[in-house]
Protein backbone atom coordinates (compact mmCIF):
# COMPACT_ATOMS: atom_id res chain seq x y z
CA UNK A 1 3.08 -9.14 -20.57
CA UNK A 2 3.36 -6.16 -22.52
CA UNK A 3 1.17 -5.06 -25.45
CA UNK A 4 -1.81 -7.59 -24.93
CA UNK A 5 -4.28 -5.12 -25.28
CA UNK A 6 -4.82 -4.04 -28.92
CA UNK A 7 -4.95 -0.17 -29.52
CA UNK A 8 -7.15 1.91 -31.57
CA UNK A 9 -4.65 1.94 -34.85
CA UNK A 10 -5.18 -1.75 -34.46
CA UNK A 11 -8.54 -1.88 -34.92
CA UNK A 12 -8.59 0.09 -37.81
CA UNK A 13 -6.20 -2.25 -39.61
CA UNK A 14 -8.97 -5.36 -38.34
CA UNK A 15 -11.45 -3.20 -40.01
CA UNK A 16 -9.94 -2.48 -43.08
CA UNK A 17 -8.26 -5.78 -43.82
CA UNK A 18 -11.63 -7.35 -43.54
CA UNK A 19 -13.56 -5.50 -45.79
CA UNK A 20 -10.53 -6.76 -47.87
CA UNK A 21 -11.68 -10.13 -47.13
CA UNK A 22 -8.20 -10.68 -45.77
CA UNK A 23 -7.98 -14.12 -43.82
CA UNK A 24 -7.75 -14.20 -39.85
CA UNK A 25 -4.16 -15.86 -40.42
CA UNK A 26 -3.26 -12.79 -42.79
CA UNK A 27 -4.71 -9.96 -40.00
CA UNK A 28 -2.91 -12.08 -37.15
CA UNK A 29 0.61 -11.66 -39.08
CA UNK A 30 0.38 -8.33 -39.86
CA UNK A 31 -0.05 -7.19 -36.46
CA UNK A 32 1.88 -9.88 -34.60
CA UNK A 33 -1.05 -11.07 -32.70
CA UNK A 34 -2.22 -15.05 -32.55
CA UNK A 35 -5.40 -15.73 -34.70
CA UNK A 36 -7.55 -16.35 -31.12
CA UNK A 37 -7.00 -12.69 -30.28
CA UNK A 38 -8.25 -11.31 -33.80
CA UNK A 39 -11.15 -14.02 -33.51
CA UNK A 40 -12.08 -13.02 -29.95
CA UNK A 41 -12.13 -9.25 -30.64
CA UNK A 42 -14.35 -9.56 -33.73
CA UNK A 43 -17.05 -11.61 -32.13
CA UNK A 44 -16.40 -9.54 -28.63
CA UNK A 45 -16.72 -6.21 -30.53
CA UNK A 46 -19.21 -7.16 -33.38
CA UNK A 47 -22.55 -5.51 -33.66
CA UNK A 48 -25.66 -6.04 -35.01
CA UNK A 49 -27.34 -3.52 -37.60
CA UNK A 50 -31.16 -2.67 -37.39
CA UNK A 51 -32.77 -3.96 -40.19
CA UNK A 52 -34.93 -1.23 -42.18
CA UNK A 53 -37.68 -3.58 -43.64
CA UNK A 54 -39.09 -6.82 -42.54
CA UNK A 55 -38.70 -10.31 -44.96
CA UNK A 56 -39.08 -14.01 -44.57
CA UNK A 57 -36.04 -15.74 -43.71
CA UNK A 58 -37.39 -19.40 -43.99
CA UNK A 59 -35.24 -21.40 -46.76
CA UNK A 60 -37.93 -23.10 -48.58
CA UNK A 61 -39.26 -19.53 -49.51
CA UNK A 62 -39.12 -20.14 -53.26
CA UNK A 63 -40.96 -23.78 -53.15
CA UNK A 64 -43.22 -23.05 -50.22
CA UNK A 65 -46.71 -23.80 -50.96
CA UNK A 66 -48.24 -24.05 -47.33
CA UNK A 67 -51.99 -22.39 -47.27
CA UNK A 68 -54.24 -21.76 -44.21
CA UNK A 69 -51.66 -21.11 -41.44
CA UNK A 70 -53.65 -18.82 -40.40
CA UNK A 71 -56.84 -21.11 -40.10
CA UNK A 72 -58.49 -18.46 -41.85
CA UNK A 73 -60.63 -20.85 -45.06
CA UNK A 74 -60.81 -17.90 -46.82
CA UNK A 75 -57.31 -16.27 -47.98
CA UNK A 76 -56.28 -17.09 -51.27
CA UNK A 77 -52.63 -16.69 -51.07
CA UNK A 78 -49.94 -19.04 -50.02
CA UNK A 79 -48.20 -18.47 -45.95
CA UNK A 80 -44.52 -17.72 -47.73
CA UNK A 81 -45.91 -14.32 -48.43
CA UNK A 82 -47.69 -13.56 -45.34
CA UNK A 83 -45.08 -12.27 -42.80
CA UNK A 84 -47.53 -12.63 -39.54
CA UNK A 85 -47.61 -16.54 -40.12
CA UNK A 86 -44.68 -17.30 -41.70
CA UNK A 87 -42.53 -18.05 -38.70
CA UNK A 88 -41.55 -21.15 -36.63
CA UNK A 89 -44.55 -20.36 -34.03
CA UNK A 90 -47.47 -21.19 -37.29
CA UNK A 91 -45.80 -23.06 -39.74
CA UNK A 92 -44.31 -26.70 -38.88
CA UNK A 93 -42.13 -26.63 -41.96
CA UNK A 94 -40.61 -23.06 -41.10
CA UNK A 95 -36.33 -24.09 -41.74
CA UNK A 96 -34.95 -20.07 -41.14
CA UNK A 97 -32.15 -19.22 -43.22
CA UNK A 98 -28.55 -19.20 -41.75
CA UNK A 99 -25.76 -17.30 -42.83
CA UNK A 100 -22.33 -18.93 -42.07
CA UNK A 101 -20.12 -15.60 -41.92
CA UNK A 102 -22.31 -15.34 -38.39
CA UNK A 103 -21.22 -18.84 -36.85
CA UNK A 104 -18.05 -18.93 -38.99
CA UNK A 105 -14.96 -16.76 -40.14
CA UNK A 106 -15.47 -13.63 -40.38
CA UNK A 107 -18.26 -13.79 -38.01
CA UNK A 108 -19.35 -10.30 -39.41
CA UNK A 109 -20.69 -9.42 -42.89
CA UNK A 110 -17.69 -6.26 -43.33
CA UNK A 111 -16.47 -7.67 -47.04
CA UNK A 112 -19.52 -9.25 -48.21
CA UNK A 113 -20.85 -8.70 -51.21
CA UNK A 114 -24.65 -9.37 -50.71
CA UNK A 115 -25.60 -7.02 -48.39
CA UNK A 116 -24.64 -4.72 -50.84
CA UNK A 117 -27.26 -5.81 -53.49
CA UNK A 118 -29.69 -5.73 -51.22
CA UNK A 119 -31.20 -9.12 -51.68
CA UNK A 120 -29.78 -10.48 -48.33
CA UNK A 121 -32.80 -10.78 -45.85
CA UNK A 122 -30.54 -12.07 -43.03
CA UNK A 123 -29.12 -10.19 -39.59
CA UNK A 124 -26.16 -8.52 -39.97
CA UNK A 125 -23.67 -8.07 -38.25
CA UNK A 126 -20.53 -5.55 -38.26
CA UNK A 127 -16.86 -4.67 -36.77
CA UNK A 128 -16.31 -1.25 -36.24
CA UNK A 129 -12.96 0.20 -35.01
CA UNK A 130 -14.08 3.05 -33.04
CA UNK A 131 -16.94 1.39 -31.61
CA UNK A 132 -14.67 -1.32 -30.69
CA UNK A 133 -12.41 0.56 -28.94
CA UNK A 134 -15.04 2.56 -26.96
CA UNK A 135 -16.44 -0.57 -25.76
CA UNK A 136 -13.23 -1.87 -24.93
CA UNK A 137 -11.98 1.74 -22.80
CA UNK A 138 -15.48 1.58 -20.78
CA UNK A 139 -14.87 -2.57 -20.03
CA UNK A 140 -11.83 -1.62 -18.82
CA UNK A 141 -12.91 1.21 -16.80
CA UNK A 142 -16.09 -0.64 -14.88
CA UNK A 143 -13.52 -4.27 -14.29
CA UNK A 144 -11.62 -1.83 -12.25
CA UNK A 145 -13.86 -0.45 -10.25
CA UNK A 146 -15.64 -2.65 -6.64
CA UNK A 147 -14.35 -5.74 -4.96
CA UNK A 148 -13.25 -8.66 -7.26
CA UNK A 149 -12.70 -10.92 -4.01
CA UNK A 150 -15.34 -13.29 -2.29
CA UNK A 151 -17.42 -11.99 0.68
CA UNK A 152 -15.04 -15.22 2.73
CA UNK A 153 -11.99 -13.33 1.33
CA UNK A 154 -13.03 -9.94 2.63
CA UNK A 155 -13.62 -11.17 5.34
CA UNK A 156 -10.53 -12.62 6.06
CA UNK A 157 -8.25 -9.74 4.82
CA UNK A 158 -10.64 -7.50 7.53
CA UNK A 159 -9.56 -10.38 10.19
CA UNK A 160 -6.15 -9.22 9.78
CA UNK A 161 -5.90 -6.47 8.61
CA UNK A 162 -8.52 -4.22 10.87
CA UNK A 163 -7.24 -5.43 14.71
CA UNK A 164 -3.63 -4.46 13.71
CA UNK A 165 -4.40 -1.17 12.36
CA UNK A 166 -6.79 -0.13 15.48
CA UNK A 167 -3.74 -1.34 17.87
CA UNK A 168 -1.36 1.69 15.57
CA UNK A 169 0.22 -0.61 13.13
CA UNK A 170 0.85 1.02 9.39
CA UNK A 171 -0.62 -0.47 6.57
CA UNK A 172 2.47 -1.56 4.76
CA UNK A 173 3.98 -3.10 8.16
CA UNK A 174 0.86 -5.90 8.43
CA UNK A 175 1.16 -6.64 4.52
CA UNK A 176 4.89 -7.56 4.74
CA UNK A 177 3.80 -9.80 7.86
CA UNK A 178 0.80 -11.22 6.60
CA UNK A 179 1.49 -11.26 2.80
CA UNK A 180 0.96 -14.77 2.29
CA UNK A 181 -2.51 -14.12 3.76
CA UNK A 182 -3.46 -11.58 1.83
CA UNK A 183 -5.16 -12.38 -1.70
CA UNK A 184 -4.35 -8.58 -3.10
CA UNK A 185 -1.83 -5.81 -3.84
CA UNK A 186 -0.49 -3.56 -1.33
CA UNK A 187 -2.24 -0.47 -3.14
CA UNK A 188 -5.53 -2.68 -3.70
CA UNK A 189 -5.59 -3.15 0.15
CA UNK A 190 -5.03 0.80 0.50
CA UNK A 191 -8.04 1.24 -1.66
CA UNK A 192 -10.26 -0.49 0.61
CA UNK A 193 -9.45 1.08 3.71
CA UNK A 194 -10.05 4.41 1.71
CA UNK A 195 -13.48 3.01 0.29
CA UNK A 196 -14.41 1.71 4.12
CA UNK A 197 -14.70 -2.06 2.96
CA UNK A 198 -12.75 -3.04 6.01
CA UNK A 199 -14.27 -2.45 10.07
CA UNK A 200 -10.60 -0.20 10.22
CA UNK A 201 -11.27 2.95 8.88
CA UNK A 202 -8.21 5.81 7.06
CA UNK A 203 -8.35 7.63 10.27
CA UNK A 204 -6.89 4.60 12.10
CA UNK A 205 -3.42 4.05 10.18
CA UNK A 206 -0.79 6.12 11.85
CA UNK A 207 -0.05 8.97 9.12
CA UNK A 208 -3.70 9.79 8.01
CA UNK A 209 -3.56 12.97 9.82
CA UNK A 210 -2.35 16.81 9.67
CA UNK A 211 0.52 17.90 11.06
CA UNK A 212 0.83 20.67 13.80
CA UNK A 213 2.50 23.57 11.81
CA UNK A 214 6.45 24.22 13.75
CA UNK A 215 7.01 26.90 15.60
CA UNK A 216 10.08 29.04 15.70
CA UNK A 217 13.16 28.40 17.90
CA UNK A 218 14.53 31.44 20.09
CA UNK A 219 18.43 31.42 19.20
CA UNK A 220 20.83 30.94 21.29
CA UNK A 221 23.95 33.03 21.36
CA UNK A 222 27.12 31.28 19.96
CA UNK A 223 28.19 32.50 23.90
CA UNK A 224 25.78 30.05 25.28
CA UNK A 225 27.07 27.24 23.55
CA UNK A 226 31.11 26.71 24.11
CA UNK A 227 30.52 23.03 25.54
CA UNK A 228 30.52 22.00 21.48
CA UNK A 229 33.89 23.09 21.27
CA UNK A 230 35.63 20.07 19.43
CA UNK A 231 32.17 18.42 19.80
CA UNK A 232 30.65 19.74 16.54
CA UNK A 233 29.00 17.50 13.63
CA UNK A 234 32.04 18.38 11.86
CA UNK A 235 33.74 16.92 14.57
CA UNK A 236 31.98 13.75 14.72
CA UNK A 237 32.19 12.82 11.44
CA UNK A 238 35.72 13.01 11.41
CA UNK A 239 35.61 10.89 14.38
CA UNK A 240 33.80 8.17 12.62
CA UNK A 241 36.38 8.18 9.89
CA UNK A 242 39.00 7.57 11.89
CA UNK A 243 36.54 4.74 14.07
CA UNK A 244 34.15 3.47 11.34
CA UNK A 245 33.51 0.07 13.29
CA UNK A 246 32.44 1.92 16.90
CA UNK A 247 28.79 1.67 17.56
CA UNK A 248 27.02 4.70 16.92
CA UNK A 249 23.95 6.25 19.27
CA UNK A 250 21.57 9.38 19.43
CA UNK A 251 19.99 10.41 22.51
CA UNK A 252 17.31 13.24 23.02
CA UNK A 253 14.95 14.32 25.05
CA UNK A 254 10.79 14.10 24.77
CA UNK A 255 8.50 16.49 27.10
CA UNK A 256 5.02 15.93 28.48
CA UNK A 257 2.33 18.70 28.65
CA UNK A 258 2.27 22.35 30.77
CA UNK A 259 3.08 21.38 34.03
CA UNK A 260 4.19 18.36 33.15
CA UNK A 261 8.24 17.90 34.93
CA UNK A 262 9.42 14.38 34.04
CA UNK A 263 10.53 13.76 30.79
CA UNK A 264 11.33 10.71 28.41
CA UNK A 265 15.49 10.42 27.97
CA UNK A 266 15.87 8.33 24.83
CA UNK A 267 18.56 6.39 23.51
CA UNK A 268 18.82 5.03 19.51
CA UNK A 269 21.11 2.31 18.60
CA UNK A 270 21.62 3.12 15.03
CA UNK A 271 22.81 0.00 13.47
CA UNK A 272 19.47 -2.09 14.73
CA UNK A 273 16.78 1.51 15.14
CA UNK A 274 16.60 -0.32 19.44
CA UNK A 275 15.33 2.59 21.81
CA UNK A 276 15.97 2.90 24.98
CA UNK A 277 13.52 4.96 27.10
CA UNK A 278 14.05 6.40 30.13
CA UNK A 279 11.89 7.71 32.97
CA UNK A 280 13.63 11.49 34.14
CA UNK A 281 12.41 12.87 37.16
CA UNK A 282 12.80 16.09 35.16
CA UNK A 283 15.04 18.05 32.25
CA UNK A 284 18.29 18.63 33.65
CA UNK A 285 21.63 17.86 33.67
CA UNK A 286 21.71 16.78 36.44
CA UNK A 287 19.10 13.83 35.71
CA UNK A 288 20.60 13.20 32.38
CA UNK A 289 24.06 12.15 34.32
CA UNK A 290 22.22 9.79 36.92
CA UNK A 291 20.58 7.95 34.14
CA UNK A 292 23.54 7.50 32.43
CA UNK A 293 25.59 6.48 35.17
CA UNK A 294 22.67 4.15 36.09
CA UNK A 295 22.80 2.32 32.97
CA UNK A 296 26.47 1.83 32.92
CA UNK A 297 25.98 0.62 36.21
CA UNK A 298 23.76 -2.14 35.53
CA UNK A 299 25.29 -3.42 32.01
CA UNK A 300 29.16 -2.96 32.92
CA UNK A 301 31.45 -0.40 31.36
CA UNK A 302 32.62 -2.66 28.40
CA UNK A 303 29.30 -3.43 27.63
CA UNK A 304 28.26 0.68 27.70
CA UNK A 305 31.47 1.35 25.51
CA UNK A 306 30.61 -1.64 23.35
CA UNK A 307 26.76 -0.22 22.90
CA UNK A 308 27.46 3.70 23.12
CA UNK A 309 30.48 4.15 21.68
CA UNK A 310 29.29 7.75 20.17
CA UNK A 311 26.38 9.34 21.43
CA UNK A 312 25.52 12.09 19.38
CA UNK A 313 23.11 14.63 20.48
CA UNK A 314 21.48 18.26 19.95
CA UNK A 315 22.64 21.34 21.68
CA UNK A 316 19.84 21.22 25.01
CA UNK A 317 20.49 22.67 27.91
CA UNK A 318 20.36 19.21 29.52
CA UNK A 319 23.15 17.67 27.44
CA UNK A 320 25.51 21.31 28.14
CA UNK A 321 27.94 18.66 30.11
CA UNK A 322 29.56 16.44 28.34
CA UNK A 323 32.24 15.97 30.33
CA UNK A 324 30.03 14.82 32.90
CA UNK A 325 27.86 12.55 30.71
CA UNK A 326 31.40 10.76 29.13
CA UNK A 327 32.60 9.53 32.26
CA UNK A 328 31.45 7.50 34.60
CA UNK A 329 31.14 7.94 39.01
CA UNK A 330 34.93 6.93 38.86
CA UNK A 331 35.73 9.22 36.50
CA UNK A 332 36.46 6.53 33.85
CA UNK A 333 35.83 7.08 30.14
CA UNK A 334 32.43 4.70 29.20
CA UNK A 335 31.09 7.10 25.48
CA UNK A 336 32.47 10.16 23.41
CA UNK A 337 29.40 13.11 23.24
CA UNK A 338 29.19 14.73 19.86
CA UNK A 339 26.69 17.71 19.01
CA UNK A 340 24.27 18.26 15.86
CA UNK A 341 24.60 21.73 14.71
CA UNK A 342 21.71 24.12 15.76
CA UNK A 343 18.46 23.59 14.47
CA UNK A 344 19.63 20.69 11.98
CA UNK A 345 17.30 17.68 13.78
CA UNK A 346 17.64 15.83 10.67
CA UNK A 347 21.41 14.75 11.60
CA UNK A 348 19.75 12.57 13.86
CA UNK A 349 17.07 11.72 12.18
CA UNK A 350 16.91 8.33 12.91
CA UNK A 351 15.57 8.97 16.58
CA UNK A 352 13.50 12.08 15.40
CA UNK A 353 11.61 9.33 13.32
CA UNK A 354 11.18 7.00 16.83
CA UNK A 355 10.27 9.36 18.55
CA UNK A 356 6.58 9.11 16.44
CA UNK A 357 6.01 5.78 17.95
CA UNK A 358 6.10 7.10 21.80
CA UNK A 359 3.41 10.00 20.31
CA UNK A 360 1.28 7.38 18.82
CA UNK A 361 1.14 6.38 21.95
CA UNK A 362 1.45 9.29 25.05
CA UNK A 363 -0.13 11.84 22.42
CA UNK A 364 1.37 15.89 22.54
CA UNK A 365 0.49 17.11 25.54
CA UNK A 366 0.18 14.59 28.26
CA UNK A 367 1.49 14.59 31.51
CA UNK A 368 4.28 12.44 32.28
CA UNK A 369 3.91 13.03 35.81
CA UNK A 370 1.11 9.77 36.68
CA UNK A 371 3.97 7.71 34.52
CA UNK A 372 6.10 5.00 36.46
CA UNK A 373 9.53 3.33 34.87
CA UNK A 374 7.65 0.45 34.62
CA UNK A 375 4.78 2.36 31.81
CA UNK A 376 7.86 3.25 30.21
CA UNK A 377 9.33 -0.09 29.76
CA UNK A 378 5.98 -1.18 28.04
CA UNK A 379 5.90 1.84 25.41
CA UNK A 380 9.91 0.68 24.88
CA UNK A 381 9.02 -3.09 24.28
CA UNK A 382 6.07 -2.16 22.10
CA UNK A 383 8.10 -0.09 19.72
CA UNK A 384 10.88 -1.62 19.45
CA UNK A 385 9.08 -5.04 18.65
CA UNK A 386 7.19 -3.47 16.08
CA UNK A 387 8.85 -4.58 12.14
CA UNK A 388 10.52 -2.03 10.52
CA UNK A 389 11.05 -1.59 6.31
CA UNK A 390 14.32 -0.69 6.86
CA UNK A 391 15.18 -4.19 8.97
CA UNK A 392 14.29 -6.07 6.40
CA UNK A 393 10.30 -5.94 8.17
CA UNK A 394 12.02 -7.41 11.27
CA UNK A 395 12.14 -5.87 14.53
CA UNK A 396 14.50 -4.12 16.58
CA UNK A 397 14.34 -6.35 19.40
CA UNK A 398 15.40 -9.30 17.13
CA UNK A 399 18.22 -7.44 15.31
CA UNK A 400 19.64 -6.29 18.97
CA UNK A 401 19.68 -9.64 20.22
CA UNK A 402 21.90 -10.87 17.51
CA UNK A 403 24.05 -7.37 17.91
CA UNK A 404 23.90 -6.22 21.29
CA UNK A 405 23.29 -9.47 23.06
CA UNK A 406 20.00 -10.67 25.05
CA UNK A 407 21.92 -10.52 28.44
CA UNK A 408 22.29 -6.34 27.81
CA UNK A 409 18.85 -5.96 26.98
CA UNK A 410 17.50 -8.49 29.90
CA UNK A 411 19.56 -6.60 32.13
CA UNK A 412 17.55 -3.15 31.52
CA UNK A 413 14.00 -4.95 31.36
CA UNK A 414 13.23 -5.68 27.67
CA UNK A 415 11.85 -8.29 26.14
CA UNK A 416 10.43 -9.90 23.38
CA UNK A 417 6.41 -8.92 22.15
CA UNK A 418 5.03 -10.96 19.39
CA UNK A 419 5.04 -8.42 16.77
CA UNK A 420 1.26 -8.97 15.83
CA UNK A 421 0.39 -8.15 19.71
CA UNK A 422 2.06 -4.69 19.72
CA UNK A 423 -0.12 -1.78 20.57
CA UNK A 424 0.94 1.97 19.29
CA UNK A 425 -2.02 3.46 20.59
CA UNK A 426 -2.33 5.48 23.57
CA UNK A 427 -5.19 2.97 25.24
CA UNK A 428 -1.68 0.94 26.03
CA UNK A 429 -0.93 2.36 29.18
CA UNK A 430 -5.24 1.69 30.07
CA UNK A 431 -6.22 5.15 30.27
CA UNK A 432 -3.47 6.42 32.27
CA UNK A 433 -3.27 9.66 30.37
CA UNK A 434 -6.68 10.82 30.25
């Protein structure tokens, strides 16, 4: 709802339409607020005056004759006029005086006359705008500030919330999953990892960390780099054009440590973000060709042409064949090989963006070489069962199985994770890559 907070200018016009004596009903019109609000922020807001001199407040001051409240035989004058015993505590016919403007409309004596003559010898009370609204700006400030849930519903948010972020799983990924079980915002629950209120701390979720800065490429001479010829970006966009319905792939390369000679081959299926990974003895064309071959191999060539239609690519020396990578150990035609343009990662973005999930979990660095097929099957399965934002918050997996087929992806040893069991940390592959 908007405006349901009133604002400084209208707490002036409370102020001053009361010392007019103007009704609630009349203040409520004029600034298109119900009466309950005006009511609730006068008694809320009101405040109570120090009173300079001292008087007896009991209503039967004028007719009072009570003597000896005191016990004391001797004093000649009556108790009305002896402030000490004059009170409910001495005197059993003490009645103190009540002014209706403090249980009643206005609730405050702004507008009355008989403070003003100075014969009233009751409490007063008053609204003041400013005070009002400085009141009101540090209320709002401290109901803002803490935990407003129950110590059960802390501890429930940290019984989901703090195993799937220690096993690499974002922030925003387990409260799309797990929103029903989640009694607060998306930025509320960002607020208390940052304040340490859940057993997960920031330096668990995924991007709470600094970036090493890029280094600078060595370029290659234009020379070096005639197997793009008709293979450009250019190229393959104009390709797609002319083909918008054939399935679309990007395939790189990811390196281990020094001294580290096998590599990760990866494979994106664009239209469902699945990745492939592939074991690679080492970087070479040579490699890059077997695997390829290999996988055609074990799906069929319709179902390769059907998956990899268009595998586009960045200029390595490994990919520097693409006649060789196109065709199959027949010499039948199973993809078409396109090339980004030179140092322009971003036109495949998509598997630039993957590839964080594999360093979530084999870290920069690493040696490949103590990896098996088999360790790289599990990072594969782990990723690609983990919900994405831009599936809708489901998972690759899922999406390929309705696209690619589960036969395809049985076929090359995937399967199916429950996505709160996924694991994007590194203690995946149990210390393998200490």
């Amino acid at each position: 709802m908007k405006n349901k907070h009133l604002t400084l200018s209208e707490r002036i016009t409370i102020q001053e339409m009361l010392e007019r004596k103007q009704s609630f009903r009349v203040i409520a019109d004029k600034l298109g607020k119900s009466v309950s609000t005006v009511s609730r922020e006068i008694r809320r807001n009101r405040y109570k005056q120090a009173k300079a001199n001292l008087h007896v407040t009991c209503t039967k001051l004028s007719n009072c004759t009570v003597t000896h409240a005191c016990n004391d035989d001797s004093c000649r004058r009556y108790c009305a006029h002896c402030l000490s015993v004059c009170n409910s505590t001495n005197c059993p016919e003490y009645e103190p005086q009540v002014c209706h403007f403090h249980t009643h409309a206005p609730f405050v004596c702004n507008g009355c006359d008989t403070p003003k003559r100075h014969n009233c010898y009751q409490e007063r009370y008053y609204y003041d705008a400013r005070l009002a609204q400085s009141t009101y700006e540090k209320n709002l400030s401290s109901s803002r500030e803490g935990i407003s849930l129950s110590i059960a519903e802390m501890e429930q948010i940290d019984s989901i919330v703090s195993p799937l972020l220690l096993n690499g799983h974002s922030l925003q990924t387990i409260y799309m999953k797990h929103k029903d079980e989640i009694p607060c915002s998306i930025r509320t629950l960002y607020n208390y990892v940052d304040s340490s209120y859940l057993t997960a701390r920031n330096i668990d979720m995924p991007r709470k960390m600094r970036f090493k800065q890029r280094y600078k490429h060595e370029r290659r001479s234009k020379s070096m780099q005639t197997f793009c010829d008709g293979r450009t970006y250019v190229d393959y966009k104009e390709f797609i054009k002319n083909n918008p319905d054939i399935s679309i792939c990007e395939m790189d390369t990811v390196v281990g440590g020094v001294g580290s000679k096998k590599v990760f081959l990866t494979l994106l299926v664009r239209n469902c973000s699945f990745m492939l990974i592939f074991l690679l003895p080492d970087k070479t064309q040579k490699s890059v060709i077997q695997t390829l071959n290999s996988i055609c191999h074990t799906v069929g060539i319709e179902a390769f042409r059907r998956v990899f239609g268009v595998i586009l690519t960045d200029r390595g020396t490994e990919f520097a064949n693409p006649y060789a990578m196109e065709c199959d150990e027949n010499g039948e035609i199973k993809t078409r090989i396109f090339y980004c343009d030179a140092y322009s990662s971003w036109q495949k973005g998509s598997i630039e963006k993957n590839h964080e999930f594999i360093r979530y979990i084999v870290p920069a660095g690493k040696n490949f070489d103590v990896l098996r097929q088999s360790d790289t099957n599990l990072i594969a399965n782990n990723i690609n069962n983990y919900p994405r934002a831009t599936l809708n918050y489901n998972t690759p997996y899922k999406v390929a199985e309705l696209l690619i087929g589960k036969e395809f992806l049985d076929k090359l040893g995937y399967y199916e994770i429950p996505s709160d069991d996924v694991k994007l940390k590194k203690t995946l592959l149990n210390k393998k890559l200490r």
